[in-house]
N, C-alpha and C. Protein backbone atom coordinates (compact mmCIF):
# COMPACT_ATOMS: atom_id res chain seq x y z
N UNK A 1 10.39 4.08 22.62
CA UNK A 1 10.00 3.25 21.50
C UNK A 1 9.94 4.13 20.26
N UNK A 2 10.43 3.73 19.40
CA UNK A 2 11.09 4.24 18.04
C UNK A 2 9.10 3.73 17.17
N UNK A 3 8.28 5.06 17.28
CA UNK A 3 7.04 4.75 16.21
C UNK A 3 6.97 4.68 14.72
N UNK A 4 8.55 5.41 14.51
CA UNK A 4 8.39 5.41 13.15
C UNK A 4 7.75 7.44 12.62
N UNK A 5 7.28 7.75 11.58
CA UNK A 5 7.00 8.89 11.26
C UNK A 5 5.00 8.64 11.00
N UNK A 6 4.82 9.51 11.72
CA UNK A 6 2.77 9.41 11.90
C UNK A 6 3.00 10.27 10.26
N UNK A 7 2.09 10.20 9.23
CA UNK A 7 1.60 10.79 8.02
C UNK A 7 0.36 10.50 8.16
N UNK A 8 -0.43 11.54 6.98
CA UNK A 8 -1.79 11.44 6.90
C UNK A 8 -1.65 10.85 5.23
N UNK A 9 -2.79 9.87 4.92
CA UNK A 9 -2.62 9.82 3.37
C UNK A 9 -3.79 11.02 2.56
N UNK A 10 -3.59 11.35 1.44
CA UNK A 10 -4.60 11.82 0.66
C UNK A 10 -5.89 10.83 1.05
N UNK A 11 -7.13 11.71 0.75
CA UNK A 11 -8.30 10.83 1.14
C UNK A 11 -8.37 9.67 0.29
N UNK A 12 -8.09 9.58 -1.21
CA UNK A 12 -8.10 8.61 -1.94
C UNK A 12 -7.39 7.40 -0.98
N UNK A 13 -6.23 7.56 -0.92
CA UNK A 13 -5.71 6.90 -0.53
C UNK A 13 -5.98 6.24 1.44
N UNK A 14 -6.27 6.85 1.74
CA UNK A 14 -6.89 6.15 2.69
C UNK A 14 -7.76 5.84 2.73
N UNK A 15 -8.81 6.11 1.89
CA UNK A 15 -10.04 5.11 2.06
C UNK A 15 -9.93 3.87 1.16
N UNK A 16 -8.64 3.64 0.13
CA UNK A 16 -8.21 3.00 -0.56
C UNK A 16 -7.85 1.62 1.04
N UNK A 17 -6.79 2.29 1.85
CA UNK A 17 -6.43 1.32 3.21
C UNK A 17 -7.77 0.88 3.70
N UNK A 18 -8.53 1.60 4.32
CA UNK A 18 -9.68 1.08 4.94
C UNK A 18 -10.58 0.40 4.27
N UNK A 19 -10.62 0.40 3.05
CA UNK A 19 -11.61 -0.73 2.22
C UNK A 19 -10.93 -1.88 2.33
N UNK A 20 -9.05 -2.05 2.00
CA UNK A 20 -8.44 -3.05 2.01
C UNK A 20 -8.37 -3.87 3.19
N UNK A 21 -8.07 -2.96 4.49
CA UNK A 21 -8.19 -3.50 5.73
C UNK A 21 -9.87 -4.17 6.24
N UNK A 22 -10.89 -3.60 5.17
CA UNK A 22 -12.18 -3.96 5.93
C UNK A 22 -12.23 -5.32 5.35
N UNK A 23 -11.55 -5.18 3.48
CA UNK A 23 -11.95 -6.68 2.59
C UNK A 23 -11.01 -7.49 3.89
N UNK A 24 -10.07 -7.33 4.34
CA UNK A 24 -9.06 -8.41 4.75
C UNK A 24 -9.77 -9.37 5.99
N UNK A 25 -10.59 -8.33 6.68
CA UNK A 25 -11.60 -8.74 7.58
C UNK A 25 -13.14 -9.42 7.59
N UNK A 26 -13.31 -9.54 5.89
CA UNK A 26 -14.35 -9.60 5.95
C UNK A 26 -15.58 -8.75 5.87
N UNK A 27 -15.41 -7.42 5.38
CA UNK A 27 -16.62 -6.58 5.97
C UNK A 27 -16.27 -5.78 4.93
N UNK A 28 -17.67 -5.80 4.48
CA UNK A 28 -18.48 -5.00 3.61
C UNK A 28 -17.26 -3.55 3.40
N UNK A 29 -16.51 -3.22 2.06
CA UNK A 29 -15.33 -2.40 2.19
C UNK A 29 -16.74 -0.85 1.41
N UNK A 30 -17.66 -0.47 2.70
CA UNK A 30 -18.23 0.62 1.98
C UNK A 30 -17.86 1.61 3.17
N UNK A 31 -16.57 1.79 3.84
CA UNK A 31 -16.25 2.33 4.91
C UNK A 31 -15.97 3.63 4.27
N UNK A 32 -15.79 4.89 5.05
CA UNK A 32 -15.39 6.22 4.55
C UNK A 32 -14.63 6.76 5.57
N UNK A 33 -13.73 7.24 4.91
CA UNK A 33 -12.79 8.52 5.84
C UNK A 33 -12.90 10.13 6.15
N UNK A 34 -12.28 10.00 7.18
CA UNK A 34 -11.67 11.75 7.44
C UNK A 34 -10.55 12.11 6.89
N UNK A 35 -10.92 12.94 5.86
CA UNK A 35 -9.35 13.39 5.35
C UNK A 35 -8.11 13.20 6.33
N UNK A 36 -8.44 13.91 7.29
CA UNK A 36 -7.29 14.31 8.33
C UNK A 36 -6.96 13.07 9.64
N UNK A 37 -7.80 11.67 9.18
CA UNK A 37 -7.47 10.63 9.79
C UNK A 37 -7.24 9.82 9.27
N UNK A 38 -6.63 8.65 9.29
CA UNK A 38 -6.62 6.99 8.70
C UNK A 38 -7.17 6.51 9.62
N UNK A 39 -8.40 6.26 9.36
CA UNK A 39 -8.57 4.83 10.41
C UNK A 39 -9.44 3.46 9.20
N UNK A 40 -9.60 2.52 10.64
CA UNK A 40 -9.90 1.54 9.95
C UNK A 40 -11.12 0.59 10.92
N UNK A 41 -11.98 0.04 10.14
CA UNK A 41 -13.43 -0.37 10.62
C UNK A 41 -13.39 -1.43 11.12
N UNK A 42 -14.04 -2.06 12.05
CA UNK A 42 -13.80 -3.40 11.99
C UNK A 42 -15.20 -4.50 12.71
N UNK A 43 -15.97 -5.11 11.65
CA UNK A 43 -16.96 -5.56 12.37
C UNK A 43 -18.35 -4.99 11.92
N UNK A 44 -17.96 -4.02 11.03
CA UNK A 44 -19.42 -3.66 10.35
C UNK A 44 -19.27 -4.00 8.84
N UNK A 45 -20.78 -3.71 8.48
CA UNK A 45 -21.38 -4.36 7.49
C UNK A 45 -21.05 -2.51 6.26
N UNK A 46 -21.68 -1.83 6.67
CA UNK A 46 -21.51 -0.49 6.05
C UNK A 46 -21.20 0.87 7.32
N UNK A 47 -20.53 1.52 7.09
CA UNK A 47 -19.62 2.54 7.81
C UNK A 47 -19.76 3.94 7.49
N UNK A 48 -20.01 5.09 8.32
CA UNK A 48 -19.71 6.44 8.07
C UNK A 48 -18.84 6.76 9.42
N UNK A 49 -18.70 7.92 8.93
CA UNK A 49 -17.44 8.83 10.30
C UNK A 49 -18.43 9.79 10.17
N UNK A 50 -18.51 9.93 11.60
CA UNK A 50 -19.21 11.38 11.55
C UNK A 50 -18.24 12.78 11.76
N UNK A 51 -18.23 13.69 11.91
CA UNK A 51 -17.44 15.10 12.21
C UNK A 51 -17.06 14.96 13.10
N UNK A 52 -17.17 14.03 14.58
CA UNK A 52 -17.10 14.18 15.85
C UNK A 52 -15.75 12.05 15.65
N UNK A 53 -15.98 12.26 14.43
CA UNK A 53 -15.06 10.99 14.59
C UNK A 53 -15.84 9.54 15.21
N UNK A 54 -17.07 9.56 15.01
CA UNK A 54 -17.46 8.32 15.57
C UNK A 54 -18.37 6.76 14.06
N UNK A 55 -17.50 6.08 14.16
CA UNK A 55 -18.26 5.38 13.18
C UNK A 55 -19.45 4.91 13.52
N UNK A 56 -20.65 5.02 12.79
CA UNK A 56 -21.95 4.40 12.93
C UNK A 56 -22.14 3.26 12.45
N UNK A 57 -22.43 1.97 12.03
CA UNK A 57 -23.01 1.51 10.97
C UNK A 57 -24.40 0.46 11.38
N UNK A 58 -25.28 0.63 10.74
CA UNK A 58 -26.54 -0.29 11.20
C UNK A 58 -26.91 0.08 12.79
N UNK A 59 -26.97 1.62 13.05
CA UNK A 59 -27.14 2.38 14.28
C UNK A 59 -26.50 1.87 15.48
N UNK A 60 -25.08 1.04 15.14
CA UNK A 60 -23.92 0.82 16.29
C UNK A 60 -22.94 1.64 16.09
N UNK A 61 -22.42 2.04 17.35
CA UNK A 61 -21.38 2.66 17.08
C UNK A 61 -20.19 1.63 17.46
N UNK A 62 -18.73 1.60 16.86
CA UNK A 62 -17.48 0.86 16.77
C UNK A 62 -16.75 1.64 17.65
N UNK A 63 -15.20 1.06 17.65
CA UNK A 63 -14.46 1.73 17.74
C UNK A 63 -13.37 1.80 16.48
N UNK A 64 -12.49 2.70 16.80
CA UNK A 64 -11.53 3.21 15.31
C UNK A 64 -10.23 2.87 16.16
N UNK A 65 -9.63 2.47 14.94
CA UNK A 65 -8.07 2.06 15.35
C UNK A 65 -7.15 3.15 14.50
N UNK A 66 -6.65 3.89 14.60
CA UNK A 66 -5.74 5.01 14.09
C UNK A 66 -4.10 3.98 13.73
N UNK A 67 -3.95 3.83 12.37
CA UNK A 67 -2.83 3.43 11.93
C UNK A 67 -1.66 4.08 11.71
N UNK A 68 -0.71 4.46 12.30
CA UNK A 68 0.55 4.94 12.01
C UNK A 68 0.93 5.08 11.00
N UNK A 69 1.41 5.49 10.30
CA UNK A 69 2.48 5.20 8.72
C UNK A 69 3.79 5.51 9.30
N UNK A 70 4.65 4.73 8.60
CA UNK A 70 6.27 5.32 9.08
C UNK A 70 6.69 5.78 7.66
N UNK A 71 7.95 6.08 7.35
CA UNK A 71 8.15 6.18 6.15
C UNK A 71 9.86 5.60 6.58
N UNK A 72 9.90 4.94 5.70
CA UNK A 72 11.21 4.01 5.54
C UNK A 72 12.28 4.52 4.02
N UNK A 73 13.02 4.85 4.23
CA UNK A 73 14.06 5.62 2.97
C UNK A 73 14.71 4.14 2.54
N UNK A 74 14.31 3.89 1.41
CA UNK A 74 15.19 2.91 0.74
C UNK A 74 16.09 3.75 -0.82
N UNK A 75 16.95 4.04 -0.37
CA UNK A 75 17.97 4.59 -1.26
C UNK A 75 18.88 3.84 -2.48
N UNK A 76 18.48 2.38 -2.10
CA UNK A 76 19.13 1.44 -3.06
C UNK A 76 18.59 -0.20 -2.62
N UNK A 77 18.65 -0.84 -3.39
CA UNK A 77 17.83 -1.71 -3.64
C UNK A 77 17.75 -2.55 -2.76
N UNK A 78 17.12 -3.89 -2.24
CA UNK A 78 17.06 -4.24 -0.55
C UNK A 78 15.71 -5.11 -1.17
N UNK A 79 16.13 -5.82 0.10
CA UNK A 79 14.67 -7.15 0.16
C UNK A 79 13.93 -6.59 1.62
N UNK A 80 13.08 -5.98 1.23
CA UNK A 80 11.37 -5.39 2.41
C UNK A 80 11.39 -6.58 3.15
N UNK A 81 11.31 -6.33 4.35
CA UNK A 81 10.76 -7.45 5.64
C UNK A 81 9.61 -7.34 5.77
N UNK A 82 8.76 -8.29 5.99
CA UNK A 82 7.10 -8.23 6.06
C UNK A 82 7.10 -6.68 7.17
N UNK A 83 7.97 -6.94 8.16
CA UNK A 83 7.37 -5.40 9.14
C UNK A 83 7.45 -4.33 8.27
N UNK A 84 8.60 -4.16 7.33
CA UNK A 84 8.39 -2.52 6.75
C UNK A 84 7.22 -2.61 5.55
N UNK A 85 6.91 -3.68 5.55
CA UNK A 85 5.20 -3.62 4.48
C UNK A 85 4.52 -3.28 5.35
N UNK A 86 4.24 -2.99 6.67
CA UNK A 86 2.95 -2.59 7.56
C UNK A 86 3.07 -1.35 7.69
N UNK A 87 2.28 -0.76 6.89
CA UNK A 87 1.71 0.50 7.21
C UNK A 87 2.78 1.50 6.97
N UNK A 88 3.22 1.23 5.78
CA UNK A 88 4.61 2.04 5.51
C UNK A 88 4.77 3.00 4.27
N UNK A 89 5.35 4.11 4.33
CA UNK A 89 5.74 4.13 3.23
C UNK A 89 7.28 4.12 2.82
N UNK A 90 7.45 3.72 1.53
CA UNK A 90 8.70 3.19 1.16
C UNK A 90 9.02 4.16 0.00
N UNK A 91 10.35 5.25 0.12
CA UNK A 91 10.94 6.23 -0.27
C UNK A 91 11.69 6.09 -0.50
N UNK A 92 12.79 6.57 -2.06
CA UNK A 92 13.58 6.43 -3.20
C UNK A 92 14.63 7.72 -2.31
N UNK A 93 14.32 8.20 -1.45
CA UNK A 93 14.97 9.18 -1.12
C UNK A 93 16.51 8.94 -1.12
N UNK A 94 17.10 10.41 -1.81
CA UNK A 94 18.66 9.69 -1.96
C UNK A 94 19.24 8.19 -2.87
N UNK A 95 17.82 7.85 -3.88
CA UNK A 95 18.45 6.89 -5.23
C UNK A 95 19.49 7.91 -5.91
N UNK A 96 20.58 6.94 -6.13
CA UNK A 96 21.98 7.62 -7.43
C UNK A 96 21.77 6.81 -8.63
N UNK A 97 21.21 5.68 -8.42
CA UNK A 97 20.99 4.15 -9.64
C UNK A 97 19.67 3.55 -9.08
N UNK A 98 19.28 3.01 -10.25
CA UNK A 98 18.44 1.66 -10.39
C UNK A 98 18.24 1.17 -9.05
N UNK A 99 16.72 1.23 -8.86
CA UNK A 99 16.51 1.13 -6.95
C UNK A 99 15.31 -0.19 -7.41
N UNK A 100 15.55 -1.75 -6.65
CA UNK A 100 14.11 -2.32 -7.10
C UNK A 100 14.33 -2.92 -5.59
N UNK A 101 13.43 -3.16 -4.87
CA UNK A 101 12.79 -3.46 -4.03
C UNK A 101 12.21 -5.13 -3.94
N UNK A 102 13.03 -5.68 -2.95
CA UNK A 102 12.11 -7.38 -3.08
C UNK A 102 11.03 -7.36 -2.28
N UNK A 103 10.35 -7.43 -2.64
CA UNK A 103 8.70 -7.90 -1.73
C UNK A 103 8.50 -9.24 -0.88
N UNK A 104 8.00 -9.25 0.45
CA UNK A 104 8.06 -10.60 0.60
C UNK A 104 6.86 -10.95 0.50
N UNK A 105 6.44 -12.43 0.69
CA UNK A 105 5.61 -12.99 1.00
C UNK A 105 4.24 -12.32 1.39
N UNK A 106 3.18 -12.23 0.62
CA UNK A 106 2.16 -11.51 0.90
C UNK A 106 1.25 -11.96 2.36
N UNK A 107 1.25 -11.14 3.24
CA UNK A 107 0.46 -11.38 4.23
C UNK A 107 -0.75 -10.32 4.90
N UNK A 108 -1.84 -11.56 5.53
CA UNK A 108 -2.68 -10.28 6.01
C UNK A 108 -2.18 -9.19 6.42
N UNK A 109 -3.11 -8.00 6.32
CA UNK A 109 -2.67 -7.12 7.32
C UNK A 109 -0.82 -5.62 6.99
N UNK A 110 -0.64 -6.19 5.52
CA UNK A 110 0.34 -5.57 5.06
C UNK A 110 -0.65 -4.34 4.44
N UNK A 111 -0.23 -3.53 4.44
CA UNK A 111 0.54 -2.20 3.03
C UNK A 111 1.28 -1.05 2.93
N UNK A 112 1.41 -1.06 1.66
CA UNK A 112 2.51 -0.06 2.06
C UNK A 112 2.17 0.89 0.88
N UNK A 113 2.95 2.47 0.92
CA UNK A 113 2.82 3.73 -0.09
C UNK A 113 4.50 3.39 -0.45
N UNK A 114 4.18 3.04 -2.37
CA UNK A 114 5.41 3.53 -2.71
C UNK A 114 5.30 4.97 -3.41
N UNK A 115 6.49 5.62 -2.55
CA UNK A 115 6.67 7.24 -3.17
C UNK A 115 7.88 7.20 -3.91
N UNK A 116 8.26 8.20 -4.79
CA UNK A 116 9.41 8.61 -5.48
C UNK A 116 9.66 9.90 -5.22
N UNK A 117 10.56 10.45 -4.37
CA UNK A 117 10.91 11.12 -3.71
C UNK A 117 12.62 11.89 -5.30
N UNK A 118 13.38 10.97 -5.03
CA UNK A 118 14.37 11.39 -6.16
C UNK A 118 13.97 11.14 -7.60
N UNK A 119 14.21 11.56 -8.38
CA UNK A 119 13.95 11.45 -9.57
C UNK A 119 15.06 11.38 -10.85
N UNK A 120 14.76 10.64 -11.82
CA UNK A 120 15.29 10.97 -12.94
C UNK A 120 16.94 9.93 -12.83
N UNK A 121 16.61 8.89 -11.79
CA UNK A 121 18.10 8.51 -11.24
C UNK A 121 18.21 7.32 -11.57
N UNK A 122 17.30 6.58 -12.66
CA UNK A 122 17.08 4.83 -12.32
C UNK A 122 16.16 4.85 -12.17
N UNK A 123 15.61 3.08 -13.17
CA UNK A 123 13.85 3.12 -12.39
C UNK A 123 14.18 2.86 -11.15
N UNK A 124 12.94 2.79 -10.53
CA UNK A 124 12.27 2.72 -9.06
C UNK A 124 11.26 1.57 -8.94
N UNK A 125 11.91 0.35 -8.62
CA UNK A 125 11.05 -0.99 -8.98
C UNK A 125 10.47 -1.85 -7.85
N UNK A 126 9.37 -2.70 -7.64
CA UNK A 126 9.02 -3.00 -6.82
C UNK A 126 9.29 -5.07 -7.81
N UNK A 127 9.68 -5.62 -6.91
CA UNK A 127 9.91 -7.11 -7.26
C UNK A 127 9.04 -8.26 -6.56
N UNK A 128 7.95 -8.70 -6.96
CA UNK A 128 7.40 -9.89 -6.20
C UNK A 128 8.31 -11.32 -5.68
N UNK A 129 7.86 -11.70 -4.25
CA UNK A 129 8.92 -12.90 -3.89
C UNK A 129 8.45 -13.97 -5.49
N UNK A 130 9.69 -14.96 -5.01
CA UNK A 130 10.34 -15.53 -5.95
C UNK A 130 8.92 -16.76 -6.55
N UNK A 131 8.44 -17.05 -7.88
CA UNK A 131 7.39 -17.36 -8.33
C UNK A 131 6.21 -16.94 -8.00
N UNK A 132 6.07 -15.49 -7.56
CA UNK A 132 4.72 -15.12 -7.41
C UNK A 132 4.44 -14.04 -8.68
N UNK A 133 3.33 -13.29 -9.08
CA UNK A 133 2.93 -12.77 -9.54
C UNK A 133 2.77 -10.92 -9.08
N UNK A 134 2.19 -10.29 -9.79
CA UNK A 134 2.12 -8.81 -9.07
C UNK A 134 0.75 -8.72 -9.59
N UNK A 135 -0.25 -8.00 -9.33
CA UNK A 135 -1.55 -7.72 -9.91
C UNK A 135 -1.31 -6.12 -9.73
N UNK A 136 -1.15 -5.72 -11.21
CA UNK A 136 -1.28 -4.05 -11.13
C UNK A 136 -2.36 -3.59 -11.92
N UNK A 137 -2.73 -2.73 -11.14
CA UNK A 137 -4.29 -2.17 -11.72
C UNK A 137 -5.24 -3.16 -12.05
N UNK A 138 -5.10 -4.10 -11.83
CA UNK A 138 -6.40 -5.59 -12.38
C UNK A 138 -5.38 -6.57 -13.56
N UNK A 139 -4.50 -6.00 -13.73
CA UNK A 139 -3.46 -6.88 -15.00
C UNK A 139 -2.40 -7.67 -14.06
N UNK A 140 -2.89 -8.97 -14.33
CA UNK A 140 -1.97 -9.84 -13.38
C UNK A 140 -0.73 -10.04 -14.72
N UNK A 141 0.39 -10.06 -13.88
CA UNK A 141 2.30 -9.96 -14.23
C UNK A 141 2.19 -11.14 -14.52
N UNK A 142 3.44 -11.61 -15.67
CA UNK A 142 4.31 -12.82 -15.23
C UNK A 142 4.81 -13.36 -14.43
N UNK A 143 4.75 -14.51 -13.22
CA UNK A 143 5.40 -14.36 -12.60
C UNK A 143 6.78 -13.89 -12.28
N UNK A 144 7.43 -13.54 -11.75
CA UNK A 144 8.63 -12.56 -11.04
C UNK A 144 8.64 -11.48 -11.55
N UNK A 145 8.24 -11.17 -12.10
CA UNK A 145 7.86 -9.50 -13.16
C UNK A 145 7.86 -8.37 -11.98
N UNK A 146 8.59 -7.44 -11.94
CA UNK A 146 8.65 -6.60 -11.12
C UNK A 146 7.66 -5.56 -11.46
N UNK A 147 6.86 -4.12 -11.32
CA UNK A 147 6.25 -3.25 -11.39
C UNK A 147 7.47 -2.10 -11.68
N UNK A 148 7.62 -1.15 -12.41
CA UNK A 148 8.80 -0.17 -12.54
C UNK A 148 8.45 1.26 -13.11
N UNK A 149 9.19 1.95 -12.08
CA UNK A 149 9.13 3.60 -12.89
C UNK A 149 10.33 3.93 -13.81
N UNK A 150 10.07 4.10 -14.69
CA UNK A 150 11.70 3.54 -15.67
C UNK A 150 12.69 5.09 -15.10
N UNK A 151 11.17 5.98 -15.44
CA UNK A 151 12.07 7.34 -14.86
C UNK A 151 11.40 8.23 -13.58
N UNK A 152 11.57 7.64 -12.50
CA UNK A 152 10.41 8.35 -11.53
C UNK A 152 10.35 9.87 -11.62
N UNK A 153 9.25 10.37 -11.63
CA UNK A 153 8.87 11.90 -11.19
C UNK A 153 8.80 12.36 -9.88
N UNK A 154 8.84 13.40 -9.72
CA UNK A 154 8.39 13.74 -7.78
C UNK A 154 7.04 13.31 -7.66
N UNK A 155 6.95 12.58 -6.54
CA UNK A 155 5.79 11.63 -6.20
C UNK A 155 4.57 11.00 -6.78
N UNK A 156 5.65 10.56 -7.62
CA UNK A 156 5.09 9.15 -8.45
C UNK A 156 4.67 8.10 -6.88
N UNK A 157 3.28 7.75 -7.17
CA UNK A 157 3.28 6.46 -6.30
C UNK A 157 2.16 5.49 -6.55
N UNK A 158 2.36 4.39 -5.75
CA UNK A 158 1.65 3.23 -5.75
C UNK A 158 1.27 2.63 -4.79
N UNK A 159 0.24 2.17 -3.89
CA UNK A 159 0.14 1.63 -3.44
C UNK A 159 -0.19 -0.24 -3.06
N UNK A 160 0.51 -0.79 -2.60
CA UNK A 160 0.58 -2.35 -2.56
C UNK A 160 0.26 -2.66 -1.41
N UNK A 161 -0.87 -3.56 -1.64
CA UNK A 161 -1.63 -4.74 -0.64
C UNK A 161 -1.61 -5.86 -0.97
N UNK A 162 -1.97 -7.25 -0.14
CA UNK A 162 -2.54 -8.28 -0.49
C UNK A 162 -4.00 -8.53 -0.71
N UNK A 163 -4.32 -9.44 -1.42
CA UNK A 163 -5.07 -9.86 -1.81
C UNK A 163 -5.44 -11.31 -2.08
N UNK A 164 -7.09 -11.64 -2.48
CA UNK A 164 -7.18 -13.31 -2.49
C UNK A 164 -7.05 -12.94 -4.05
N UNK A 165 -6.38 -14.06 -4.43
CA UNK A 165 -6.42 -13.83 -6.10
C UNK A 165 -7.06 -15.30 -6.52
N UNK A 166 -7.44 -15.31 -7.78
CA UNK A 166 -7.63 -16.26 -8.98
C UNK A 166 -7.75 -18.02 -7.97
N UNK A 167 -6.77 -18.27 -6.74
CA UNK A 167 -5.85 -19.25 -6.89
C UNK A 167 -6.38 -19.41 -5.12
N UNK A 168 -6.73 -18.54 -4.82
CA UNK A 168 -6.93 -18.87 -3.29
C UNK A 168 -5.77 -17.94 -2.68
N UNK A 169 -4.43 -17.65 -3.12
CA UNK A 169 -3.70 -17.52 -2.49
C UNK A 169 -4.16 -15.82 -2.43
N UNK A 170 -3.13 -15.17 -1.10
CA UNK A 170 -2.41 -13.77 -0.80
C UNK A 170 -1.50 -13.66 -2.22
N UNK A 171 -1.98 -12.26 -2.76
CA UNK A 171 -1.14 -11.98 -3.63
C UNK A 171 -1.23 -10.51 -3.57
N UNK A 172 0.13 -9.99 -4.28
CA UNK A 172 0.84 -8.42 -4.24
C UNK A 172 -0.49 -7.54 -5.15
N UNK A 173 -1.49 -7.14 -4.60
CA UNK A 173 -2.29 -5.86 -5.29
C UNK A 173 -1.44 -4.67 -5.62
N UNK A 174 -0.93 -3.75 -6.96
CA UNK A 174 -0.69 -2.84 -6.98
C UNK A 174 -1.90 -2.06 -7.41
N UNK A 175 -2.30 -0.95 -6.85
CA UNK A 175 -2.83 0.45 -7.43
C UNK A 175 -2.07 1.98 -7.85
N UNK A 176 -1.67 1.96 -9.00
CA UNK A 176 -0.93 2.95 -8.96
C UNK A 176 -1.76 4.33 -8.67
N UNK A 177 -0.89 5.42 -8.37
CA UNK A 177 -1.73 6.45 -8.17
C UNK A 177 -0.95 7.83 -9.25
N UNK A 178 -0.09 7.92 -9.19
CA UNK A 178 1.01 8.62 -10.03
C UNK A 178 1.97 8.00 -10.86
N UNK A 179 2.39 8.65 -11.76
CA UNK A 179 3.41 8.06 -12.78
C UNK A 179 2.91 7.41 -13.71
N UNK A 180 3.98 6.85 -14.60
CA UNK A 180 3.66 5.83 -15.63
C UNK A 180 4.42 4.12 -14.87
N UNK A 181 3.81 3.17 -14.25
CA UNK A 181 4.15 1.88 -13.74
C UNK A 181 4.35 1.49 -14.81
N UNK A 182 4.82 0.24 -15.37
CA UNK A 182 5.24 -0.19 -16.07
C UNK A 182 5.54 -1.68 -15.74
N UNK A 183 5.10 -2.69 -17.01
CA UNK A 183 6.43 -4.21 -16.30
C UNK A 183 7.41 -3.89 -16.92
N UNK A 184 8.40 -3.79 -15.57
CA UNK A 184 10.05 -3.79 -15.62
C UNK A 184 10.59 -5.43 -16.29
N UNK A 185 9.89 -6.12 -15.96
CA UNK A 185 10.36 -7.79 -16.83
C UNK A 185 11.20 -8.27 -15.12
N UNK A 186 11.54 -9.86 -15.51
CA UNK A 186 12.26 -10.34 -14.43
C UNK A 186 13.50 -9.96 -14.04
């Protein structure tokens, strides 16, 4: 069985996943990480890891689910299948031109790391499915408005989840973490 590539994220960034994975569940997103793990909580109210790797919260102990990351090379532009939004990251590696990315349908249980791996080659764009919106950094898009690195740097990134927005619905959360994002327009 083909797992894909195991990565660790920066701590930001994984405790960025495990708050998202705890909101998606319901539970209190005051969870904390191990640098050197991703995991994710499930069923508590407030969360620590101890050194020995065991979450406590309200003097229970859980169990931890260890999330994979794969990293997926998108070299030119392509419509994402909900599977490569799980737990992925999505790499410019080998862009020559203008790389934008279709997003699908926001669902529980997605996210993904966008990295910029090549640089200087074309933006590097991420595209919401067709009449949805993007929420980057708290600034909700026009609808179809893509998110864009006009000129990516070495590891420029962003990370994208769903979310309940405004409307009830699942919608595309961006957090950028590097670069200058930008709306690329429709």
């Amino acid at each position: 069985m083909n797992r894909g590539m195991t990565s660790t994220l920066p701590p930001s960034d994984a405790d960025l996943l495990v708050k998202s994975l705890a909101a998606q569940d319901g539970v209190d997103a005051g969870a904390s990480v191990n640098p050197g793990a991703l995991i994710a909580s499930e069923g508590v109210n407030t969360a620590q890891l101890d050194s020995e790797g065991v979450v406590t919260a309200n003097s229970q102990e859980i169990d931890l689910k260890v999330l994979p990351m794969r990293e997926i090379i998108q070299a030119a532009s392509d419509t994402l299948t909900a599977d490569e939004c799980r737990n992925t990251i999505i790499s410019n590696y080998g862009q020559a031109v203008a790389n934008t990315q279709q997003l699908p349908a926001p669902e529980a249980g997605m996210f993904l790391l966008a990295v910029a791996v090549s640089t200087g080659t074309g933006a590097f764009s991420f595209k919401p499915p067709s009449g949805h919106a993007l929420v980057v950094d708290g600034t909700v898009y026009a609808a179809d408005h893509k998110v864009s690195l006009a000129t990516p740097s070495a590891y420029n990134m962003a990370a994208f989840y769903p979310i309940t927005g405004s409307s009830g619905a699942l919608v595309w959360f961006v957090d950028t973490k590097l670069g200058v994002w930008t709306d690329g327009g429709a």
